[in-house]
C-alpha atoms as a PDB file:
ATOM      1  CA  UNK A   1     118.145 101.684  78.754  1.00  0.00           C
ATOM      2  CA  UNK A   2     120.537 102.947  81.347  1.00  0.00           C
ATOM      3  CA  UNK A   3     121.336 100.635  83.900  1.00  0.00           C
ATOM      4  CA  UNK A   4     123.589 101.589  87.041  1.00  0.00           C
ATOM      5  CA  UNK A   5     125.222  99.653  89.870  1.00  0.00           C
ATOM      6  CA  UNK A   6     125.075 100.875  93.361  1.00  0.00           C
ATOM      7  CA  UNK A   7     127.040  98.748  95.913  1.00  0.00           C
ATOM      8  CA  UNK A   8     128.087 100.207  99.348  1.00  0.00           C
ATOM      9  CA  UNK A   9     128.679  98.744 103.363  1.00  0.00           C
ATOM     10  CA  UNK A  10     125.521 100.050 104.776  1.00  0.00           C
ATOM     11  CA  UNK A  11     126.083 100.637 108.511  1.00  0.00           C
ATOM     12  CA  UNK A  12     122.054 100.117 109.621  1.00  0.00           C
ATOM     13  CA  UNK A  13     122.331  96.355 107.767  1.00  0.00           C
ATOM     14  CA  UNK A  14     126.027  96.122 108.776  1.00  0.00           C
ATOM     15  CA  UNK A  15     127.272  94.307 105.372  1.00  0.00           C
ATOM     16  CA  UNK A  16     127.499  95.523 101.709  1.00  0.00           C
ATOM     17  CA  UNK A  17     124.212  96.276 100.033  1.00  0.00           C
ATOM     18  CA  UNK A  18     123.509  96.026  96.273  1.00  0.00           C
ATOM     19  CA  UNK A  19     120.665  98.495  94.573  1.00  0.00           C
ATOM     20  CA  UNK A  20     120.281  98.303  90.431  1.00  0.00           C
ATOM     21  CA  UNK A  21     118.980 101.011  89.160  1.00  0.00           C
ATOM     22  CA  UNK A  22     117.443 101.206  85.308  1.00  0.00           C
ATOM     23  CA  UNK A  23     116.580 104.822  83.733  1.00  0.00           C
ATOM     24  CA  UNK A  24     118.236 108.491  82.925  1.00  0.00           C
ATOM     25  CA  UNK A  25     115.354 110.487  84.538  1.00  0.00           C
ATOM     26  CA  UNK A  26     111.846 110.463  85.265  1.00  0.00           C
ATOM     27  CA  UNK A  27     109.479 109.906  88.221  1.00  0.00           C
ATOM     28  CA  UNK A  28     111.327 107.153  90.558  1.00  0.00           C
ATOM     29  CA  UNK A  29     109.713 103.817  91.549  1.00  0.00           C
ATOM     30  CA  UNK A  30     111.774 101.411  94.113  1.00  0.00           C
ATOM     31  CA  UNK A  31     110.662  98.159  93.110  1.00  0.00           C
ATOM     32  CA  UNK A  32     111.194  95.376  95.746  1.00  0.00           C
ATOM     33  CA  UNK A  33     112.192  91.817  95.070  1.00  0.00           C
ATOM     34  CA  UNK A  34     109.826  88.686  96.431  1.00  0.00           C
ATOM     35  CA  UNK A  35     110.635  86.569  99.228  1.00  0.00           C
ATOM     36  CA  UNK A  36     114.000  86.274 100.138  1.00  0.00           C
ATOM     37  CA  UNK A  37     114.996  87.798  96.215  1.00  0.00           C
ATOM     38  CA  UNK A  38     117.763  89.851  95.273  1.00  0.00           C
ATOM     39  CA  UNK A  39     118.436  93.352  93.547  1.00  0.00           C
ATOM     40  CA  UNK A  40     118.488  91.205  90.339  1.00  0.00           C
ATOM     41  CA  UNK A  41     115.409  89.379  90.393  1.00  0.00           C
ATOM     42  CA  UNK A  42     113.350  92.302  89.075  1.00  0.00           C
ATOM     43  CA  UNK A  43     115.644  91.999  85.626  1.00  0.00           C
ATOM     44  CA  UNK A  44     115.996  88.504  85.408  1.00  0.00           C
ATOM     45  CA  UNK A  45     112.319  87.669  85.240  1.00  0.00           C
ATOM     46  CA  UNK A  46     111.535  90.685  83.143  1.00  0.00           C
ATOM     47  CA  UNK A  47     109.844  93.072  85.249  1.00  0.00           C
ATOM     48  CA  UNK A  48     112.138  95.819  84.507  1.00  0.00           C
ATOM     49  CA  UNK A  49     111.809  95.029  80.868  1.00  0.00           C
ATOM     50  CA  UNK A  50     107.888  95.112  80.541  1.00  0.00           C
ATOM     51  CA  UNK A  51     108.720  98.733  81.677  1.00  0.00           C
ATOM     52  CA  UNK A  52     111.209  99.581  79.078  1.00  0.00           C
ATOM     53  CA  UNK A  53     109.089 102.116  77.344  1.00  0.00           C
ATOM     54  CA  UNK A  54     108.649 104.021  80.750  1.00  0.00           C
ATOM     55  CA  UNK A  55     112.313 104.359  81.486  1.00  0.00           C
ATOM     56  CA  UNK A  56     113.126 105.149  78.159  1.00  0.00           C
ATOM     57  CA  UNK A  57     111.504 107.989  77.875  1.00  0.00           C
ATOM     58  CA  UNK A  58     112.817 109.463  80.748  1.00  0.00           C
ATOM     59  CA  UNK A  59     108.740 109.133  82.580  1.00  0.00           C
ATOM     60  CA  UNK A  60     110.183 106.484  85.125  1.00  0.00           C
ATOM     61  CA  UNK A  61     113.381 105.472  87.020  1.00  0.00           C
ATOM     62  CA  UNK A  62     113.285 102.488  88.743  1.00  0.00           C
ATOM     63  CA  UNK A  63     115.484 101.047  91.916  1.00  0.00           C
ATOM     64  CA  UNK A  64     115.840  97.730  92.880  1.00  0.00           C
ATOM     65  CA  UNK A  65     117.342  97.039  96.448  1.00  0.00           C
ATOM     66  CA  UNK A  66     118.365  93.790  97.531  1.00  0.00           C
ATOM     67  CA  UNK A  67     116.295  92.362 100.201  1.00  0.00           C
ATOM     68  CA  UNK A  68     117.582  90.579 103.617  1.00  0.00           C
ATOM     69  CA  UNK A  69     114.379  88.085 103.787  1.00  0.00           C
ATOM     70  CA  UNK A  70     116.593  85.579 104.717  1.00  0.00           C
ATOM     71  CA  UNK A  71     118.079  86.933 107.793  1.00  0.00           C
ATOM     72  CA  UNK A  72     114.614  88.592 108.583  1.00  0.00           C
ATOM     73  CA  UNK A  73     111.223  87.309 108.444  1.00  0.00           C
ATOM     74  CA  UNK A  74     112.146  84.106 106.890  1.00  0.00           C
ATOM     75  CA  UNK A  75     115.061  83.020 109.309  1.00  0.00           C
ATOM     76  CA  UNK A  76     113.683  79.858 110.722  1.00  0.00           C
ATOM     77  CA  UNK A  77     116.817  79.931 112.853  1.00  0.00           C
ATOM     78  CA  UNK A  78     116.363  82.442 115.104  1.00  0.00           C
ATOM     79  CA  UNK A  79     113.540  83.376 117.244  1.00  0.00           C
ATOM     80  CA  UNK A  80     111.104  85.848 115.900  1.00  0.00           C
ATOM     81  CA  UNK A  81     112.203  88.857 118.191  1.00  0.00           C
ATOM     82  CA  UNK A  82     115.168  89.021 115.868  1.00  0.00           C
ATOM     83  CA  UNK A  83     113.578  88.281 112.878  1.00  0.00           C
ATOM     84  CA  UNK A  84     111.639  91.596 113.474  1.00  0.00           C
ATOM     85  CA  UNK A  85     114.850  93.578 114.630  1.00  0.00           C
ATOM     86  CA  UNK A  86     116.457  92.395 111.487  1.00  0.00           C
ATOM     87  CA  UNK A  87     113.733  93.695 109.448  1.00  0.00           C
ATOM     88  CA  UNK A  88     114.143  97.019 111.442  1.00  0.00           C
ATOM     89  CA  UNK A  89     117.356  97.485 110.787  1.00  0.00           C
ATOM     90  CA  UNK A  90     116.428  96.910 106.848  1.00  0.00           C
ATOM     91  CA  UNK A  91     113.591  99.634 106.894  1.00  0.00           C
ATOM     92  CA  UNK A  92     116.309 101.799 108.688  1.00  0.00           C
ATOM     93  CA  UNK A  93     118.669 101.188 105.124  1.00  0.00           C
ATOM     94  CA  UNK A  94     116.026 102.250 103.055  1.00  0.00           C
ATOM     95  CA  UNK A  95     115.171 105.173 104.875  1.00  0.00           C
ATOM     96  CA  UNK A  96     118.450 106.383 105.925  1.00  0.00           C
ATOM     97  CA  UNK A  97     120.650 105.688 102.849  1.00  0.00           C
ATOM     98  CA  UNK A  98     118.200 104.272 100.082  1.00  0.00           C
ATOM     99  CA  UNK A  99     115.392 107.080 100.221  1.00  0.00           C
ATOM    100  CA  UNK A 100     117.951 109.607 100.522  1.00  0.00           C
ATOM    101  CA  UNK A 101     120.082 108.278  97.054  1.00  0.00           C
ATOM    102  CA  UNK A 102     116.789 108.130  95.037  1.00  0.00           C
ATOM    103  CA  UNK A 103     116.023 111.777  95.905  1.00  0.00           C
ATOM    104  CA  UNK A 104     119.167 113.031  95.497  1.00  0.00           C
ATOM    105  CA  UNK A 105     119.581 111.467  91.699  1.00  0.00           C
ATOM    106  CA  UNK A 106     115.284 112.540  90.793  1.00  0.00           C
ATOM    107  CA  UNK A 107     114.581 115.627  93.176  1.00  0.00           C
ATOM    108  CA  UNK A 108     111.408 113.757  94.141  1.00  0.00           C
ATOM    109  CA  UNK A 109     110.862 113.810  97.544  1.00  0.00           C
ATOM    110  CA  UNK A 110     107.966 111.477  97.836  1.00  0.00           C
ATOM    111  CA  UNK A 111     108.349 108.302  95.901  1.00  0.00           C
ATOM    112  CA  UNK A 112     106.586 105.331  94.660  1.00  0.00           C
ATOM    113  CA  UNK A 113     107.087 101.855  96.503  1.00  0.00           C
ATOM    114  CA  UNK A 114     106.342  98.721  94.196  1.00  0.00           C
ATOM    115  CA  UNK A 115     106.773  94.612  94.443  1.00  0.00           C
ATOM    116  CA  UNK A 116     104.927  91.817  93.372  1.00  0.00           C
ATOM    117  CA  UNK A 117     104.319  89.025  95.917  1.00  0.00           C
ATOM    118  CA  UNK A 118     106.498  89.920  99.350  1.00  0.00           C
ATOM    119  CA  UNK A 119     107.646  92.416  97.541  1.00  0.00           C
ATOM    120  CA  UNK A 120     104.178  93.727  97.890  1.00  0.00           C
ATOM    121  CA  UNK A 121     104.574  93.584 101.862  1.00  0.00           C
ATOM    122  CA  UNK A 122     107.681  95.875 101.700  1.00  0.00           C
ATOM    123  CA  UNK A 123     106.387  98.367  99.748  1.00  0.00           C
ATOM    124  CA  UNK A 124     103.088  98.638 101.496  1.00  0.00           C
ATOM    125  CA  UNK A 125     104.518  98.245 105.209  1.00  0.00           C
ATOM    126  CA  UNK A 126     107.464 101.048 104.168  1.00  0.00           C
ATOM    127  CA  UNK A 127     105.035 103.333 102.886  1.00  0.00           C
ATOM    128  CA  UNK A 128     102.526 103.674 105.349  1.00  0.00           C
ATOM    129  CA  UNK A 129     105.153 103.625 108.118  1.00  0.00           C
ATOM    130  CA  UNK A 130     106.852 106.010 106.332  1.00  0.00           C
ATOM    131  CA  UNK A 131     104.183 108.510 104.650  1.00  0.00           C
ATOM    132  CA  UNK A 132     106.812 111.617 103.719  1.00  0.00           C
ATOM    133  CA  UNK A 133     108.768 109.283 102.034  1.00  0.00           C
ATOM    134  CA  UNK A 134     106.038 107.561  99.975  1.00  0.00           C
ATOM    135  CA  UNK A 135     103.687 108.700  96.856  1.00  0.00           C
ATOM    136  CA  UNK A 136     102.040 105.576  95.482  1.00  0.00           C
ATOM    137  CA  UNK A 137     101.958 102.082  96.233  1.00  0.00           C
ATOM    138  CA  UNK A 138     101.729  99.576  93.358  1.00  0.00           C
ATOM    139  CA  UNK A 139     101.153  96.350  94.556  1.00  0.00           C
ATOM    140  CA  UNK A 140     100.746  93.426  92.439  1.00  0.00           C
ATOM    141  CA  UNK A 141     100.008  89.302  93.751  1.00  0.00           C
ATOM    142  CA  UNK A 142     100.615  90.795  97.428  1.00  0.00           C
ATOM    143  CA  UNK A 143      99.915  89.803 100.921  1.00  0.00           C
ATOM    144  CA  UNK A 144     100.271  92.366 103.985  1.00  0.00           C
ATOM    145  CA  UNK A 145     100.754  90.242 107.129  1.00  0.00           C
ATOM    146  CA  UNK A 146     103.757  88.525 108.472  1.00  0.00           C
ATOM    147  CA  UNK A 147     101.952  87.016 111.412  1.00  0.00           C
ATOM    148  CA  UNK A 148     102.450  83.225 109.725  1.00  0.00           C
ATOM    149  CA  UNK A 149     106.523  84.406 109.427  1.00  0.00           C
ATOM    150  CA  UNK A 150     106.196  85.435 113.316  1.00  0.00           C
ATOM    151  CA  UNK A 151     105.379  81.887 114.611  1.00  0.00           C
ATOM    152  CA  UNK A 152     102.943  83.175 116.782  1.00  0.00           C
ATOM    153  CA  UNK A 153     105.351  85.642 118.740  1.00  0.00           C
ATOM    154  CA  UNK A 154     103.991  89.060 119.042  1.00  0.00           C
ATOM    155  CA  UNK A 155     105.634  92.331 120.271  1.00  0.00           C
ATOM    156  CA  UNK A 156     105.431  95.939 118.904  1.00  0.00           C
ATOM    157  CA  UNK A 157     108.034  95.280 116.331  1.00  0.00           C
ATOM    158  CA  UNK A 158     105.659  92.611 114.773  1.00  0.00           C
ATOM    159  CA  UNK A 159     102.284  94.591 115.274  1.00  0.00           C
ATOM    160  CA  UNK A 160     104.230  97.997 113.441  1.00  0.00           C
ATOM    161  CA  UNK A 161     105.341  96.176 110.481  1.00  0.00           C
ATOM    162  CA  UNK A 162     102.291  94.540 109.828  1.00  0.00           C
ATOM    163  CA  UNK A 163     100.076  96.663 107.420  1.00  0.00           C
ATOM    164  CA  UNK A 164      96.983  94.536 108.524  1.00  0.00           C
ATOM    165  CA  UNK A 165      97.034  95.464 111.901  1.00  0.00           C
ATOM    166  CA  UNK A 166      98.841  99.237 112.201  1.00  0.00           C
ATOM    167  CA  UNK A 167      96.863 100.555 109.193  1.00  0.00           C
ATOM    168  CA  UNK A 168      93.541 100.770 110.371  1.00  0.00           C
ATOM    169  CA  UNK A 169      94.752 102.678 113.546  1.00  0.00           C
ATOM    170  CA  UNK A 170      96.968 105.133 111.562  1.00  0.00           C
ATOM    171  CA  UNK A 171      96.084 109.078 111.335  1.00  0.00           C
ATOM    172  CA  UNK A 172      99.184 110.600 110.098  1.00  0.00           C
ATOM    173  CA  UNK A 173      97.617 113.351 107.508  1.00  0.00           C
ATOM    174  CA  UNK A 174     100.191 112.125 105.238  1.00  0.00           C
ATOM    175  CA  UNK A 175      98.466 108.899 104.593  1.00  0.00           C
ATOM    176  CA  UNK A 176      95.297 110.665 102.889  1.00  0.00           C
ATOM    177  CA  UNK A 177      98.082 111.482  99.841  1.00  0.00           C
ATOM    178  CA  UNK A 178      99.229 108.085  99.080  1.00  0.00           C
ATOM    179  CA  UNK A 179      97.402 106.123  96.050  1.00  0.00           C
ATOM    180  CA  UNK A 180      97.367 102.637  96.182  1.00  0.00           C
ATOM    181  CA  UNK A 181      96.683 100.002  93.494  1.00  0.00           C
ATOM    182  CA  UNK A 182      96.048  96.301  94.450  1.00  0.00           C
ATOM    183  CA  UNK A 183      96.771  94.064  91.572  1.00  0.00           C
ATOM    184  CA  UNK A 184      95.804  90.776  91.880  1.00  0.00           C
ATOM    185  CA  UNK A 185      94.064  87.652  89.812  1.00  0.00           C
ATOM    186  CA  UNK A 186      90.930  85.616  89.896  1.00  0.00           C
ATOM    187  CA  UNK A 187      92.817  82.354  90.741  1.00  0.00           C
ATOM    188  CA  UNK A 188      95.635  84.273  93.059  1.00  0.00           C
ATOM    189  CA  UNK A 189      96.724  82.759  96.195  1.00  0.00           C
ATOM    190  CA  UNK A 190      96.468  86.187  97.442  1.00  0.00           C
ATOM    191  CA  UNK A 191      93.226  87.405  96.477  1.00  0.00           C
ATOM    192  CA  UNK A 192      91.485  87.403  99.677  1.00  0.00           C
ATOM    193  CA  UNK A 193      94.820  89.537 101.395  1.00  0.00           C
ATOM    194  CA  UNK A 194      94.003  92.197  98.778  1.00  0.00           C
ATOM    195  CA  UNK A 195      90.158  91.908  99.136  1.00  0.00           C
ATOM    196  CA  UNK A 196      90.843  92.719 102.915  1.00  0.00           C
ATOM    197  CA  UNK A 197      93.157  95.169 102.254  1.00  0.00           C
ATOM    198  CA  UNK A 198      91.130  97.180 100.066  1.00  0.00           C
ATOM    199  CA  UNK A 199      88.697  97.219 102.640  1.00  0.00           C
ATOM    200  CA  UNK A 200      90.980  98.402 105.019  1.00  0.00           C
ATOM    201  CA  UNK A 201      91.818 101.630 102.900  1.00  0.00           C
ATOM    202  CA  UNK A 202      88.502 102.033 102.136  1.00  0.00           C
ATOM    203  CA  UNK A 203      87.603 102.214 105.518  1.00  0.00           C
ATOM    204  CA  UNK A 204      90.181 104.558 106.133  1.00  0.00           C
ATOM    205  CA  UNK A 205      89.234 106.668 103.074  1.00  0.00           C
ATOM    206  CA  UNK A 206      92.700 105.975 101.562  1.00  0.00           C
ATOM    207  CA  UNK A 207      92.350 106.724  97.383  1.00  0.00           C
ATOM    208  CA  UNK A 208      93.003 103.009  95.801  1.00  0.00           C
ATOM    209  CA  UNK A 209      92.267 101.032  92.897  1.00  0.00           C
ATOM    210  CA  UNK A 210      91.943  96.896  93.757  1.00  0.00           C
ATOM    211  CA  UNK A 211      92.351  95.815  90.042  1.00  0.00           C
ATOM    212  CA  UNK A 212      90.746  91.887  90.412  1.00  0.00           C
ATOM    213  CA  UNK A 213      92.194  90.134  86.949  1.00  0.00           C
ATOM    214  CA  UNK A 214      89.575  87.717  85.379  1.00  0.00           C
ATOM    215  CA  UNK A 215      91.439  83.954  84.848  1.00  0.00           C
ATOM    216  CA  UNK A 216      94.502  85.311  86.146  1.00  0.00           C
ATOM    217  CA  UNK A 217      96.794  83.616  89.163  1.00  0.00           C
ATOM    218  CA  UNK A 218     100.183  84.408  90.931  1.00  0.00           C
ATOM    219  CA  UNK A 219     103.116  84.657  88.685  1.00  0.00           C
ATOM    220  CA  UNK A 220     105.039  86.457  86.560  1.00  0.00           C
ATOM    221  CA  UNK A 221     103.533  86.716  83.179  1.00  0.00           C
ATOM    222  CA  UNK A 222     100.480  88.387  85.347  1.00  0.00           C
ATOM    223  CA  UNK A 223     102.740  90.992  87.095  1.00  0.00           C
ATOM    224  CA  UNK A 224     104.527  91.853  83.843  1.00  0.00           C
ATOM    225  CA  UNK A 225     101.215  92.916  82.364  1.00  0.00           C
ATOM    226  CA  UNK A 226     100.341  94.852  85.358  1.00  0.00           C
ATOM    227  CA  UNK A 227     103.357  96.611  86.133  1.00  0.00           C
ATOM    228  CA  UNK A 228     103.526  98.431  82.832  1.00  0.00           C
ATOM    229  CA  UNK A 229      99.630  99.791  83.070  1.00  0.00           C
ATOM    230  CA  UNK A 230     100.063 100.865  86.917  1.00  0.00           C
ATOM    231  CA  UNK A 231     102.949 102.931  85.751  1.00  0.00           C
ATOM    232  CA  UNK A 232     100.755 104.275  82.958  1.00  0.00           C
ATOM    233  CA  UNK A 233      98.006 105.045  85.730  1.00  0.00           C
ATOM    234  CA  UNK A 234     100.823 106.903  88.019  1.00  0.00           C
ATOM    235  CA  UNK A 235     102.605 108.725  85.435  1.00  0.00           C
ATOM    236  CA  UNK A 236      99.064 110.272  83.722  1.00  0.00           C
ATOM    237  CA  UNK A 237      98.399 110.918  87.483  1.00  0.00           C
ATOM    238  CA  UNK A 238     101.913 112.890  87.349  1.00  0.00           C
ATOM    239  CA  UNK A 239     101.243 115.084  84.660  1.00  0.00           C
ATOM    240  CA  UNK A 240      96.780 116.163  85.144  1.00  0.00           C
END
């Protein structure tokens, strides 16, 4: 499978940025590493490989942007004002230079947003802020507040980039388009953050699936046998 490089200074993060890409063609997913991971985690623990068939066949094309956790959210050494302008300036990359490279190479103008774990929080808080950019959601092990990151600090920044609390108050039209799936296990840490989260969407009459995994926890093995079937449920989805 096709696997490109993408490395460039990105003047909203001010230093160089790294984004792996894996596919030829197909429907484009930008898959988000977990706390404080990088553009290679995805690969390394086999996450792009349980989606091999996907890409192969041209269905899927999948991004993986580095994150800056550590100089954001989980940046013990600065006070939490910055940890939220940091973030900022990261959802500012992906919409201003990352968003715009995926639809240039696909011709899709509203994409899906993935991650397992944090990676979850990204790709839930980017595409509900961000509902013209944004297709599905597929979430998987994921928890969507940052209040326990924010050390009990609270601004605006904090309250609009935490899907818990700007959600329910949202009526963009363009949310009422978005499907979300919210994979999680019996025995995961994050269960209840996806219970409440699914009744969040449901209250808001959001279309989503909260797929509850009998004996399963949080970890890998579990998100490699999810990822693969919520690309099968999107790309079906693609082609009704």
């Amino acid at each position: 499978m096709q696997e490109t490089t993408h490395k460039w200074f990105s003047n909203n993060i001010g230093a160089e940025i790294t984004t792996l890409s894996f596919g030829h063609a197909g429907f484009p997913v930008v898959l988000f590493p977990t706390s404080m991971g990088t553009y290679y985690e995805n690969k390394d623990f086999k996450l792009v490989e349980s989606a091999r068939w996907f890409i192969e066949q041209g269905l899927i094309k999948i991004y993986c942007p580095d994150s800056v956790d550590r100089q954001s959210w989980y940046n013990k050494g600065i006070h939490p004002f910055d940890r939220a302008r940091n973030h900022i300036w990261y959802d500012k990359f992906l919409l201003e230079e990352l968003v715009p490279l995926v639809r240039n190479e696909t011709a899709v103008q509203r994409i899906a947003f993935a991650g397992c774990s944090f990676g979850a929080y990204h790709a839930m808080n980017f595409a509900f802020k961000h509902p013209d950019a944004a297709s599905y959601v597929l979430n998987m092990g994921g928890a969507y507040t940052i209040k326990d990151l924010a050390d009990g600090f609270h601004n605006d920044d904090i309250y609009f980039n935490n899907p818990v609390d700007f959600i329910p108050q949202l009526n963009d039209p363009r949310i009422w388009d978005l499907f979300v799936i919210l994979g999680t296990g019996e025995h995961d840490i994050c269960k209840d953050d996806n219970l409440q989260m699914a009744e969040i969407l449901r209250n808001k009459n959001i279309e989503h699936w909260l797929d509850v995994r009998p004996g399963k926890d949080h970890d890998w093995p579990v998100w490699r046998e999810m990822f693969p079937h919520y690309l099968s449920a999107i790309t079906a989805r693609q082609f009704r």
